[in-house]
C-alpha atoms as a PDB file:
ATOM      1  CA  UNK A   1     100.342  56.867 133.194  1.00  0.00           C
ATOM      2  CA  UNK A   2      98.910  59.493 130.897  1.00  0.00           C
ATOM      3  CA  UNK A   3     102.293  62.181 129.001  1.00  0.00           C
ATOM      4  CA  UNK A   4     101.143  65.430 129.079  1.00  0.00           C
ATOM      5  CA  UNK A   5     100.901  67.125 125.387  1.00  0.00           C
ATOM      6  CA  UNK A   6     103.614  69.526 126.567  1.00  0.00           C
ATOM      7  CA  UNK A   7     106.430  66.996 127.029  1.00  0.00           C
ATOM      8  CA  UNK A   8     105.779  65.518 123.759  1.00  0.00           C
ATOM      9  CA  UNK A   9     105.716  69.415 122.348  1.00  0.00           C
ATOM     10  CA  UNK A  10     108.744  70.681 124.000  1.00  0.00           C
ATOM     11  CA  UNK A  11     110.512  67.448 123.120  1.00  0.00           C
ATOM     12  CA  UNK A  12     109.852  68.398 119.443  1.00  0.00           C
ATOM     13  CA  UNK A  13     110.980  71.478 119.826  1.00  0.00           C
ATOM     14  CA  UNK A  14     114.133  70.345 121.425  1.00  0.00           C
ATOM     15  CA  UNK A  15     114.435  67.784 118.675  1.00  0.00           C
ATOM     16  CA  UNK A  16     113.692  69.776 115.588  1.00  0.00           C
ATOM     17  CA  UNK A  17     114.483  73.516 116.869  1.00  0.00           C
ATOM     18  CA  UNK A  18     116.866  72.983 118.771  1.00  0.00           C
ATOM     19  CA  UNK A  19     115.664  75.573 121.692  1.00  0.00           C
ATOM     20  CA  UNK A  20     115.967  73.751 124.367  1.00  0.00           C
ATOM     21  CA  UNK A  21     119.633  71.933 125.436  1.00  0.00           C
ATOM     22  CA  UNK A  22     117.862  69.334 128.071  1.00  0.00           C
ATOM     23  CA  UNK A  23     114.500  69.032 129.462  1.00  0.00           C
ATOM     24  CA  UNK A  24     113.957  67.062 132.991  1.00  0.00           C
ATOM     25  CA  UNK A  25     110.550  65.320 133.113  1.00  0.00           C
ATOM     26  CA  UNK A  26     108.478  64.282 136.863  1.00  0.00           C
ATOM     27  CA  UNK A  27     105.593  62.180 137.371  1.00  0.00           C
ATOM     28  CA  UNK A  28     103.355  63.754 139.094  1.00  0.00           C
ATOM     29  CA  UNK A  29      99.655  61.807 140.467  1.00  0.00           C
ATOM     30  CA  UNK A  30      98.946  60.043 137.305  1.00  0.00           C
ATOM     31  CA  UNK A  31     100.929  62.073 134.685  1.00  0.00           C
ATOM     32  CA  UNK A  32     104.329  63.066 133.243  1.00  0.00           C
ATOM     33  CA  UNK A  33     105.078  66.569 133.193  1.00  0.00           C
ATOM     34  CA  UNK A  34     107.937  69.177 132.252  1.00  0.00           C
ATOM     35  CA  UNK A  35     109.923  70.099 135.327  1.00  0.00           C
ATOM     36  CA  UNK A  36     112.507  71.943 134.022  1.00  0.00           C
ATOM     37  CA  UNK A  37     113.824  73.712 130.681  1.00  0.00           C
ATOM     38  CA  UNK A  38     117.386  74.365 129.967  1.00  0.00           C
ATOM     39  CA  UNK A  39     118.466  76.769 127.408  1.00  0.00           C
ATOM     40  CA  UNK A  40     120.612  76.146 124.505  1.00  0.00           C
ATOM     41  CA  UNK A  41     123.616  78.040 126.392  1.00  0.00           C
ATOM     42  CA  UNK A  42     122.990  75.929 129.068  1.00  0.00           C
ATOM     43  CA  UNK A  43     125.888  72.895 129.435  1.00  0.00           C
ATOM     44  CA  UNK A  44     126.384  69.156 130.768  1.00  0.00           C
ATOM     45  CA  UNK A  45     126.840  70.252 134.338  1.00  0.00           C
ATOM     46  CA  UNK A  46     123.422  72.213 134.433  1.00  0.00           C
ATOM     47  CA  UNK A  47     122.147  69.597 133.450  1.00  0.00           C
ATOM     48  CA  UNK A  48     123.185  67.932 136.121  1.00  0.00           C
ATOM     49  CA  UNK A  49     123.218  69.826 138.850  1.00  0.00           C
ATOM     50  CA  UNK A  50     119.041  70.312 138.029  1.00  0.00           C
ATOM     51  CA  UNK A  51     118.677  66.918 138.934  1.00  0.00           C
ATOM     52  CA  UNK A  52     118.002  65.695 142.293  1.00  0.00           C
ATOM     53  CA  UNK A  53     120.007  64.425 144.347  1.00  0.00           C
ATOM     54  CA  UNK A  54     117.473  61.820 146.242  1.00  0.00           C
ATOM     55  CA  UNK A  55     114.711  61.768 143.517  1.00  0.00           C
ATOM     56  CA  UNK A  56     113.749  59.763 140.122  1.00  0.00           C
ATOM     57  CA  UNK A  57     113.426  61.691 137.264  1.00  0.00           C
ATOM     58  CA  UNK A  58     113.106  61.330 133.463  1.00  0.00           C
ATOM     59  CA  UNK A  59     115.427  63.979 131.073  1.00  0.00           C
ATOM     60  CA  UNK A  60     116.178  64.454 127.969  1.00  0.00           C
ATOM     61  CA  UNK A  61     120.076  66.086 126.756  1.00  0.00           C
ATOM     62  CA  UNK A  62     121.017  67.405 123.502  1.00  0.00           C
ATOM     63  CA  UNK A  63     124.630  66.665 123.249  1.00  0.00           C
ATOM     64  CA  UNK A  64     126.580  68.450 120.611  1.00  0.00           C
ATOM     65  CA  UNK A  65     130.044  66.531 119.807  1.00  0.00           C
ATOM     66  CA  UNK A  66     132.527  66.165 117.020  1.00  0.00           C
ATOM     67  CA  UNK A  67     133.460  62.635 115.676  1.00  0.00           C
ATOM     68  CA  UNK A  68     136.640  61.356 114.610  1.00  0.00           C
ATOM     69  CA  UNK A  69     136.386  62.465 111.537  1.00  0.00           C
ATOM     70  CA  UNK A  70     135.488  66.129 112.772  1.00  0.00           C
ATOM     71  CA  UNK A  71     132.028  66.010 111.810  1.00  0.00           C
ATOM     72  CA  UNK A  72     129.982  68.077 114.108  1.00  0.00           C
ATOM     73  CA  UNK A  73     126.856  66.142 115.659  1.00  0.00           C
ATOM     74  CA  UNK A  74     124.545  65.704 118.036  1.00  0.00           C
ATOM     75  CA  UNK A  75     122.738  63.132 119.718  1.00  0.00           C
ATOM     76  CA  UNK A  76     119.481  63.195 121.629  1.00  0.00           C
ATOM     77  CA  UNK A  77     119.864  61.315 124.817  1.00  0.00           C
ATOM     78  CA  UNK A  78     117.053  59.679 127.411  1.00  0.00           C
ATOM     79  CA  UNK A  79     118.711  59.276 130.694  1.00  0.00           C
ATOM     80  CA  UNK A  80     116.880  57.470 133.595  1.00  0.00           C
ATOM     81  CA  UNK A  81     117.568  59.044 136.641  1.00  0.00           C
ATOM     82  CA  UNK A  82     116.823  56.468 139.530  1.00  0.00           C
ATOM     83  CA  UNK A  83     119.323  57.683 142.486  1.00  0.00           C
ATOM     84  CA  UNK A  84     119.840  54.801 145.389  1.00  0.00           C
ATOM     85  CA  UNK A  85     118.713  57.436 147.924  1.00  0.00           C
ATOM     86  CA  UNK A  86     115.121  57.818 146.285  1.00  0.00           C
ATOM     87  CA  UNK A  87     112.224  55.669 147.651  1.00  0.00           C
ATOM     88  CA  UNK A  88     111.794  52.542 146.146  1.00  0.00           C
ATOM     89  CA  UNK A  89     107.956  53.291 145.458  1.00  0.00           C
ATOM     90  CA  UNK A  90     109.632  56.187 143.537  1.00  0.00           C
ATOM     91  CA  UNK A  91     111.507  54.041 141.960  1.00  0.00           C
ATOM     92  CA  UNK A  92     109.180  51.260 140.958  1.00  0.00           C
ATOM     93  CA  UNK A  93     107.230  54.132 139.139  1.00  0.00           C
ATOM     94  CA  UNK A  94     109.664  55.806 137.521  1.00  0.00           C
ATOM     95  CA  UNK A  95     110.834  51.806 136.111  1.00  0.00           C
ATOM     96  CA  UNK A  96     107.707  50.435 135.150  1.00  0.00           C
ATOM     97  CA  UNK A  97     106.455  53.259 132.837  1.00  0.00           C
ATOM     98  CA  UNK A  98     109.892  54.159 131.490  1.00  0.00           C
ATOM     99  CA  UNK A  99     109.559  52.384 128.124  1.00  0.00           C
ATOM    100  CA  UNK A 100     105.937  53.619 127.915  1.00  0.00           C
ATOM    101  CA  UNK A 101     107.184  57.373 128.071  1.00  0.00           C
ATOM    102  CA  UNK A 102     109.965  57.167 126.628  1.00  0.00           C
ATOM    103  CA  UNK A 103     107.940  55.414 123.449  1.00  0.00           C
ATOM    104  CA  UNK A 104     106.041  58.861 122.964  1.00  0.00           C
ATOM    105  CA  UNK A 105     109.114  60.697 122.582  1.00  0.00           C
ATOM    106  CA  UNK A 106     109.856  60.010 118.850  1.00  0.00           C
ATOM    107  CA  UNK A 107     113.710  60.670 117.751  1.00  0.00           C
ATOM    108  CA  UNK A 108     115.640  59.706 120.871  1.00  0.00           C
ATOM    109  CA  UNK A 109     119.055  58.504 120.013  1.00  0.00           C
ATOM    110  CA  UNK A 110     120.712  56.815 123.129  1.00  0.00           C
ATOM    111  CA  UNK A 111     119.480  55.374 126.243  1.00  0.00           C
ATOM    112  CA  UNK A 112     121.109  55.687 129.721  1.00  0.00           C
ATOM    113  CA  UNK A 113     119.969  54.571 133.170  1.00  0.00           C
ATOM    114  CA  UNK A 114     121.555  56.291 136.046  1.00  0.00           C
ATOM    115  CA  UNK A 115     121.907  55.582 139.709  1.00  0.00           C
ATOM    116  CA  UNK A 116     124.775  57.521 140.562  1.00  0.00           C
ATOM    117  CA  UNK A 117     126.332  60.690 139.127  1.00  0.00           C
ATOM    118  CA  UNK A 118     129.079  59.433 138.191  1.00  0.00           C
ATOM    119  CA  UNK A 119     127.433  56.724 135.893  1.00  0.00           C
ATOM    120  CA  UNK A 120     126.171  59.658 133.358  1.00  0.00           C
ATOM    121  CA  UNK A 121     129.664  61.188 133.365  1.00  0.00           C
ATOM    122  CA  UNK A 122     130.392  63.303 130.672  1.00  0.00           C
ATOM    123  CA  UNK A 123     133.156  60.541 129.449  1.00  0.00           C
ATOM    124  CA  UNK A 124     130.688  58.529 129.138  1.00  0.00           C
ATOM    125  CA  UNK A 125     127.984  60.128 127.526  1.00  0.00           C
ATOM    126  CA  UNK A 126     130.916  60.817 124.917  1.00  0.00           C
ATOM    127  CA  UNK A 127     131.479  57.504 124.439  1.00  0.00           C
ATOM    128  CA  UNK A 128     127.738  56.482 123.648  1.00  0.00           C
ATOM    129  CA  UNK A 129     128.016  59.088 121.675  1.00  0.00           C
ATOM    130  CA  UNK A 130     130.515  57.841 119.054  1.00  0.00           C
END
């Protein structure tokens, strides 16, 4: 599975810039590629709701939080988006050259695998969060 330079570049950016709030990665053939930008106005549920529904994907979030000692944050999240509804091909893909990808993304703070929506809740990205 070969990363395209541009998911490792916009990653940076996201990382060290800041312009980019999430980015949602796809393997496409042989290679991982950038599906989808969001903006730095752009929130938790766009982030969401640019995921498919019946798909894998890989993404990327830039959450912005304040601890409990009202320190303003942020952590850079890798979220594995494996829905039940996607084919199981998909899904052996998507699993067996996770930790390869995600290895080329240098600076990623919390891991998450998701089947479900409701398993990448806001609550409890917080939570990994703190």
């Amino acid at each position: 599975m070969a990363v395209e330079d541009e998911c490792k570049l916009k990653f940076l950016e996201l990382k060290t810039k800041r312009n980019y709030r999430f980015i949602i990665f796809k393997i496409e053939g042989q290679n991982v590629v950038v599906e989808k930008l969001g903006g730095p106005e752009e929130s938790y549920e766009d982030f969401n709701a640019s995921l498919p529904a019946d798909e894998c994907r890989y993404a990327v979030f830039d959450f912005d939080f304040i601890t409990n000692e009202n320190c303003q944050k942020s952590k850079i999240f890798f979220i594995a988006w494996s829905p039940e509804t996607s084919k199981v091909r998909m899904k052996m893909v998507y699993a067996s050259s996770k930790d390869r990808f995600k290895r080329e993304l240098d600076g990623i703070q919390v891991e998450l695998q998701a089947t479900d929506p409701s398993e990448m809740s806001l609550d409890i990205i917080k939570g990994r969060a703190l």
